[in-house]
N, C-alpha and C. Protein backbone atom coordinates (compact mmCIF):
# COMPACT_ATOMS: atom_id res chain seq x y z
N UNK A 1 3.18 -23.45 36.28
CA UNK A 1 2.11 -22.83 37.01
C UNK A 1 0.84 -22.87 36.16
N UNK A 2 -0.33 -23.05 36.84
CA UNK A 2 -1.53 -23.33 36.31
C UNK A 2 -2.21 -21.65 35.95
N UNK A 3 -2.63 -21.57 34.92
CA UNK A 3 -4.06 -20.87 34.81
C UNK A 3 -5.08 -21.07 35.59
N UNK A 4 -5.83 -20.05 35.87
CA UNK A 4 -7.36 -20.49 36.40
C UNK A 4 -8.24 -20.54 34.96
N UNK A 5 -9.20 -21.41 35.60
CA UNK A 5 -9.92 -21.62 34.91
C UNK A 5 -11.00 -20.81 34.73
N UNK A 6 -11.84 -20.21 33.61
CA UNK A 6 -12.73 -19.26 33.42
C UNK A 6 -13.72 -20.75 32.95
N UNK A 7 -14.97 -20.78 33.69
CA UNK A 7 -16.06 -21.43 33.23
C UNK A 7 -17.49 -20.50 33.07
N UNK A 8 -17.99 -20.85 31.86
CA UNK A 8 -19.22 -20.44 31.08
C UNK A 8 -20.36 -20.21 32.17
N UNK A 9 -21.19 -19.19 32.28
CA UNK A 9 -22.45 -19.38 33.12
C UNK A 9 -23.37 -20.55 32.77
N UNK A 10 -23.35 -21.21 31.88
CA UNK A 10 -24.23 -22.27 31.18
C UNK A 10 -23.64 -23.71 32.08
N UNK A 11 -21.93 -23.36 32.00
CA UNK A 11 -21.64 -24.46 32.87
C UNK A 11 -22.27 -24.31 34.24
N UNK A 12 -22.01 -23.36 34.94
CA UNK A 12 -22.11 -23.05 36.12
C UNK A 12 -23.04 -23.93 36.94
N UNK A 13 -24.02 -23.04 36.01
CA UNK A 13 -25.46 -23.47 35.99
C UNK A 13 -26.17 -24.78 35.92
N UNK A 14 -25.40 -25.70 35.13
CA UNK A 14 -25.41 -26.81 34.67
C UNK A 14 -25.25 -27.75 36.37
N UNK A 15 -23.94 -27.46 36.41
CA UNK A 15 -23.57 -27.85 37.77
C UNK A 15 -24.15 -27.75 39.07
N UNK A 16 -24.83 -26.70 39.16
CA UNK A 16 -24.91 -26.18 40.22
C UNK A 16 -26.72 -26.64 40.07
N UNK A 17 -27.60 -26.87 39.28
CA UNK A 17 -28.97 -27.66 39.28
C UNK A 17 -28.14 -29.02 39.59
N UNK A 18 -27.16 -29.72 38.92
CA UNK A 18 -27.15 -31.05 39.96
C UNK A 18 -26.71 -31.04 41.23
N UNK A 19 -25.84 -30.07 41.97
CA UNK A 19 -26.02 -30.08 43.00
C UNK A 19 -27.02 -29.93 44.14
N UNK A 20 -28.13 -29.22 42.89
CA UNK A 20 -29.53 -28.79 44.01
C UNK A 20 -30.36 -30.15 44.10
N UNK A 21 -30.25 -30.72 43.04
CA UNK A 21 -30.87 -32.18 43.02
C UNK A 21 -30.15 -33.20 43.81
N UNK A 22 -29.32 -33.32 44.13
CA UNK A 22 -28.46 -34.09 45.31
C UNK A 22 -28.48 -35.35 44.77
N UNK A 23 -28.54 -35.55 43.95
CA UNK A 23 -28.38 -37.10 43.36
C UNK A 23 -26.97 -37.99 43.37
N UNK A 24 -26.08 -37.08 42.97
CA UNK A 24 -24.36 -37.06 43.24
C UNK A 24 -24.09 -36.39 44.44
N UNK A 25 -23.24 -36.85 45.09
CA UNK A 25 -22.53 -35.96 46.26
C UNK A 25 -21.79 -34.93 45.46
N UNK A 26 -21.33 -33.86 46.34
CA UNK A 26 -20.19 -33.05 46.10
C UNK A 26 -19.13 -33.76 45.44
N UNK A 27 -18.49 -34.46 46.03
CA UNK A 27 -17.11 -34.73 45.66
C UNK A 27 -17.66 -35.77 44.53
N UNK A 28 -18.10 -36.44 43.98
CA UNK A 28 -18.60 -37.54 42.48
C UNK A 28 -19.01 -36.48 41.50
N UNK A 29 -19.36 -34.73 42.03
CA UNK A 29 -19.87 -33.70 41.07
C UNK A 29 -18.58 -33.17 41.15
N UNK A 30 -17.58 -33.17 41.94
CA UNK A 30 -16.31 -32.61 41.45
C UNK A 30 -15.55 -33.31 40.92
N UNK A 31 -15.58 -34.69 40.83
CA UNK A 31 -14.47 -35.67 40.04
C UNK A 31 -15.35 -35.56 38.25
N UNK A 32 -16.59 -35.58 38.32
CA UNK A 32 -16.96 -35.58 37.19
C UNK A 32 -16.69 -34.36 35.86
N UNK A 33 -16.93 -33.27 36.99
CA UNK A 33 -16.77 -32.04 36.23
C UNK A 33 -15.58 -30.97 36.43
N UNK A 34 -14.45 -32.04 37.15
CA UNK A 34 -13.20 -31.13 37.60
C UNK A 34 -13.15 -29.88 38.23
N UNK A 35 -14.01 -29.98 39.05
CA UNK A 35 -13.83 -28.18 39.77
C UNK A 35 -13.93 -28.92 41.19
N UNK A 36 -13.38 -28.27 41.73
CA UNK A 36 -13.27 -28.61 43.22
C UNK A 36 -14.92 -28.41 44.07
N UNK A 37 -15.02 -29.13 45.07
CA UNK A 37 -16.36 -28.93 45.74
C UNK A 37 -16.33 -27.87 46.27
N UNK A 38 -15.54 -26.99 46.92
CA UNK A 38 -16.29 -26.00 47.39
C UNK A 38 -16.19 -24.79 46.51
N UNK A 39 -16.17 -24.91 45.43
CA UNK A 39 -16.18 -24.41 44.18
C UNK A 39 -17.95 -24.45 43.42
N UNK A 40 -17.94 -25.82 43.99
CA UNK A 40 -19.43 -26.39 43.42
C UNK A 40 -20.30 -25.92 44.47
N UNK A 41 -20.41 -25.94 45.95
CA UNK A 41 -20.97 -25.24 46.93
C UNK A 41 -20.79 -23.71 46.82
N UNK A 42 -20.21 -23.25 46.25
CA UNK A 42 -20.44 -21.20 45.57
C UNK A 42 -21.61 -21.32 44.91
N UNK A 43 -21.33 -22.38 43.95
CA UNK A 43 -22.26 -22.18 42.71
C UNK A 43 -23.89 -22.63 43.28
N UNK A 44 -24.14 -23.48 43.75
CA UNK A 44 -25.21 -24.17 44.16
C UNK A 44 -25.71 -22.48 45.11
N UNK A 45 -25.12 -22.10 46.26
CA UNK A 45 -25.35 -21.06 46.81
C UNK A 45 -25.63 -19.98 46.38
N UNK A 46 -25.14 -19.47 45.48
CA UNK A 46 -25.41 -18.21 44.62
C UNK A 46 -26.73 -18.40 43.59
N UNK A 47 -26.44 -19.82 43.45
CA UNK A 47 -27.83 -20.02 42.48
C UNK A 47 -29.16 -20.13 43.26
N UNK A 48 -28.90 -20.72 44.57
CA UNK A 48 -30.16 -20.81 45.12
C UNK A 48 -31.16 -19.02 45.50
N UNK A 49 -29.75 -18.37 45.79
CA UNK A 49 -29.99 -16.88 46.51
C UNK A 49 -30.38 -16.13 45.67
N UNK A 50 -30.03 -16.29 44.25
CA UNK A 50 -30.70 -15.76 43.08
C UNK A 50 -31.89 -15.79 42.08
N UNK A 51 -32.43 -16.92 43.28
CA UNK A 51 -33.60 -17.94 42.13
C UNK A 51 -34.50 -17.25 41.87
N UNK A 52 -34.74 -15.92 42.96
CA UNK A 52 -36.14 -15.22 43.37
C UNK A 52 -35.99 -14.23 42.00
N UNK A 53 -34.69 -13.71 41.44
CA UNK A 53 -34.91 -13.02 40.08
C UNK A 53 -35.76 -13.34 39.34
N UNK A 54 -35.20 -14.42 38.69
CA UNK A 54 -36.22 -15.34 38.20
C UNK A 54 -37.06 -14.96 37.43
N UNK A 55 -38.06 -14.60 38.92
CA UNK A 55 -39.71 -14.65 38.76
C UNK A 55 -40.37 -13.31 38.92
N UNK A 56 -38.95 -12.66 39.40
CA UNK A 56 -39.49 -10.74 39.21
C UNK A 56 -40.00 -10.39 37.64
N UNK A 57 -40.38 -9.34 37.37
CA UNK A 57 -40.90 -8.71 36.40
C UNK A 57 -39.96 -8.02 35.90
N UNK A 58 -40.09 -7.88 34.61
CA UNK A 58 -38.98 -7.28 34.10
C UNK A 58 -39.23 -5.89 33.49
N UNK A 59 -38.68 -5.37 33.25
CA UNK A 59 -38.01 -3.87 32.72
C UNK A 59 -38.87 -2.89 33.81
N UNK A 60 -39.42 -3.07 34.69
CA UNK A 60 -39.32 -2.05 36.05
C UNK A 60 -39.12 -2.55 37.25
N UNK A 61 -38.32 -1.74 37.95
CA UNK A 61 -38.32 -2.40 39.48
C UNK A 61 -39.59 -1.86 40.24
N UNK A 62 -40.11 -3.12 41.01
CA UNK A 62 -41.65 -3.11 41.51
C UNK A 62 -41.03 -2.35 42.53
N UNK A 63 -39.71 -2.19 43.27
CA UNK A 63 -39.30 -1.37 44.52
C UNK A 63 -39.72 -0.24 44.48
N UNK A 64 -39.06 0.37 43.47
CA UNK A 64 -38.76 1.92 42.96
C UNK A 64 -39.81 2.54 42.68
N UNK A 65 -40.49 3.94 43.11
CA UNK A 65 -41.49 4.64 42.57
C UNK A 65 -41.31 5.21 41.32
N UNK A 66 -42.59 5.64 40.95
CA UNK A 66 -42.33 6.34 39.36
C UNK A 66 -42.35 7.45 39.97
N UNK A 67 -42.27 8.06 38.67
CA UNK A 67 -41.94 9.80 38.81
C UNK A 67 -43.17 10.73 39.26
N UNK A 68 -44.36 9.90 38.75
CA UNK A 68 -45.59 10.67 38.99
C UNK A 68 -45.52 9.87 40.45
N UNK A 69 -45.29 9.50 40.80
CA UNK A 69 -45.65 9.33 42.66
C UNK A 69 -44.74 10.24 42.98
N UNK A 70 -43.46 10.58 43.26
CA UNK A 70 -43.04 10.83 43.39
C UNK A 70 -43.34 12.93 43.20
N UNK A 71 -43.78 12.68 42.09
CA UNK A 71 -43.97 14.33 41.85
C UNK A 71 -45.95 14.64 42.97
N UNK A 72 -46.44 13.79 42.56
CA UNK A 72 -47.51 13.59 43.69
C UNK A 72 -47.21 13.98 45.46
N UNK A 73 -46.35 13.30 45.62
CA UNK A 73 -45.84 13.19 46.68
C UNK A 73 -45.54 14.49 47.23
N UNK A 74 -44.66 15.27 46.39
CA UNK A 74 -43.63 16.67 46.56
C UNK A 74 -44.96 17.20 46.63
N UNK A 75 -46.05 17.37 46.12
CA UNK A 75 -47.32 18.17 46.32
C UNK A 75 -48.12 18.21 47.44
N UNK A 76 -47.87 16.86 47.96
CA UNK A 76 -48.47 16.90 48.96
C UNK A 76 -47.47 17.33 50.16
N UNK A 77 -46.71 17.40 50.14
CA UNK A 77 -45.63 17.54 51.53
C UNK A 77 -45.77 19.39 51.15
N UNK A 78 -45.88 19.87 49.94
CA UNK A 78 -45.86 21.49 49.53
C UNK A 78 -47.24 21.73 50.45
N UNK A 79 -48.32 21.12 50.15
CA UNK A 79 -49.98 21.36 50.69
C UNK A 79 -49.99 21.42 51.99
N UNK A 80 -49.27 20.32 52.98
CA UNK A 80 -48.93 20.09 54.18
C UNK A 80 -48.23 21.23 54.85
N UNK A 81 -47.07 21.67 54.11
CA UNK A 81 -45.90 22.77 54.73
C UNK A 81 -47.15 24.39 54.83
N UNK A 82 -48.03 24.37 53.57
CA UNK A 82 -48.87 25.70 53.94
C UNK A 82 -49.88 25.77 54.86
N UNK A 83 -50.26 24.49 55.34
CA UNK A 83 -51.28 24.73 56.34
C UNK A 83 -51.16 24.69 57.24
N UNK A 84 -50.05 24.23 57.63
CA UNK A 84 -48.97 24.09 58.89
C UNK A 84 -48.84 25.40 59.41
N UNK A 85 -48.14 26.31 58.04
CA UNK A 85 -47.72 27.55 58.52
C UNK A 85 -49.12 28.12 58.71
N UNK A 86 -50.03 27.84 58.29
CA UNK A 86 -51.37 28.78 58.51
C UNK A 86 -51.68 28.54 59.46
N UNK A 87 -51.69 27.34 59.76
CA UNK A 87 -52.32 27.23 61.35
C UNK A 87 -51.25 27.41 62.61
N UNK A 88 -50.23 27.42 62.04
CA UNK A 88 -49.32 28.34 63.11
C UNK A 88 -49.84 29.57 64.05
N UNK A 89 -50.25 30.02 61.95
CA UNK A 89 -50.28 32.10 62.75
C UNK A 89 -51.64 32.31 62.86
N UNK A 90 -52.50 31.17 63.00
CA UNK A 90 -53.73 31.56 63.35
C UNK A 90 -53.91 31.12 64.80
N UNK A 91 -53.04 29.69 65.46
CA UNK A 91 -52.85 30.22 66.77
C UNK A 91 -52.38 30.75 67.36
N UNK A 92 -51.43 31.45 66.67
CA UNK A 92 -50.93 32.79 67.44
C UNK A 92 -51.50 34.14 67.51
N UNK A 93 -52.70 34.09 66.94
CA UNK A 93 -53.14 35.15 66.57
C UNK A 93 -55.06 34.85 67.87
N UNK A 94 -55.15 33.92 67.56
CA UNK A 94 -56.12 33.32 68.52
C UNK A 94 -55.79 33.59 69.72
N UNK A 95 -54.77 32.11 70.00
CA UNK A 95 -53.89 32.07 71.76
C UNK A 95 -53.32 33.04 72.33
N UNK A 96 -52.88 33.50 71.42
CA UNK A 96 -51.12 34.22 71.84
C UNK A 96 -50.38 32.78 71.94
N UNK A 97 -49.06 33.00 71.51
CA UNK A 97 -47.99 32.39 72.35
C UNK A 97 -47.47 31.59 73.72
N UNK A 98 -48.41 32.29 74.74
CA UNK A 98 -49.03 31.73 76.23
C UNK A 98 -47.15 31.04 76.26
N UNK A 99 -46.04 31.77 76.21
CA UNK A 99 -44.73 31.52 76.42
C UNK A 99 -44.26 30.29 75.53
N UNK A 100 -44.82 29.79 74.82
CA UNK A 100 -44.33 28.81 74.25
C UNK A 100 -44.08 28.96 72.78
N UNK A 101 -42.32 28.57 72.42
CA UNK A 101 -42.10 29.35 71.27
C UNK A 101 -41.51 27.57 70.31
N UNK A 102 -41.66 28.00 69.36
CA UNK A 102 -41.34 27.15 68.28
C UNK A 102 -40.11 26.31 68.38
């Protein structure tokens, strides 16, 4: 019974830029480098879907807010919640209620 084979990301990689270059078919990139083609079609796939890393920026995610937005934020939703309630009880205090309740 066979082992699987554990191959290097360097290989992977290796492989999987000649498959993006199409110069060899699949199967002449699997006789050359012994891994089966749809072995070599993972790799080509995963490498293409990953390319966009790449070119992200590194050591922050541009997604994620910082903390000062975030603490910004909570201030403003706090500023919002008091004037809300103020202007609640100042039309109730104006209108009345006129039957209509919260």
């Amino acid at each position: 019974m066979k082992k699987r084979k554990n191959h290097s990301a360097e290989f992977k990689a290796r492989v999987a830029v000649e498959a993006i270059r199409e110069e060899l078919s699949l199967s002449e990139l699997a006789k050359k480098y012994g891994v089966h083609a749809n072995q070599i079609s993972t790799w080509k796939r995963a490498a293409l879907d990953n390319m966009t890393s790449a070119f992200e920026r590194r050591g922050r995610d541009p997604a994620g807010p910082s903390s000062a937005d975030i603490e910004k934020l909570h201030s403003k939703i706090g500023q919002l919640v008091v004037e809300r309630d103020f202007l609640a009880d100042a039309s109730v205090q104006l209108l009345g209620t006129r039957g209509k309740k919260w």
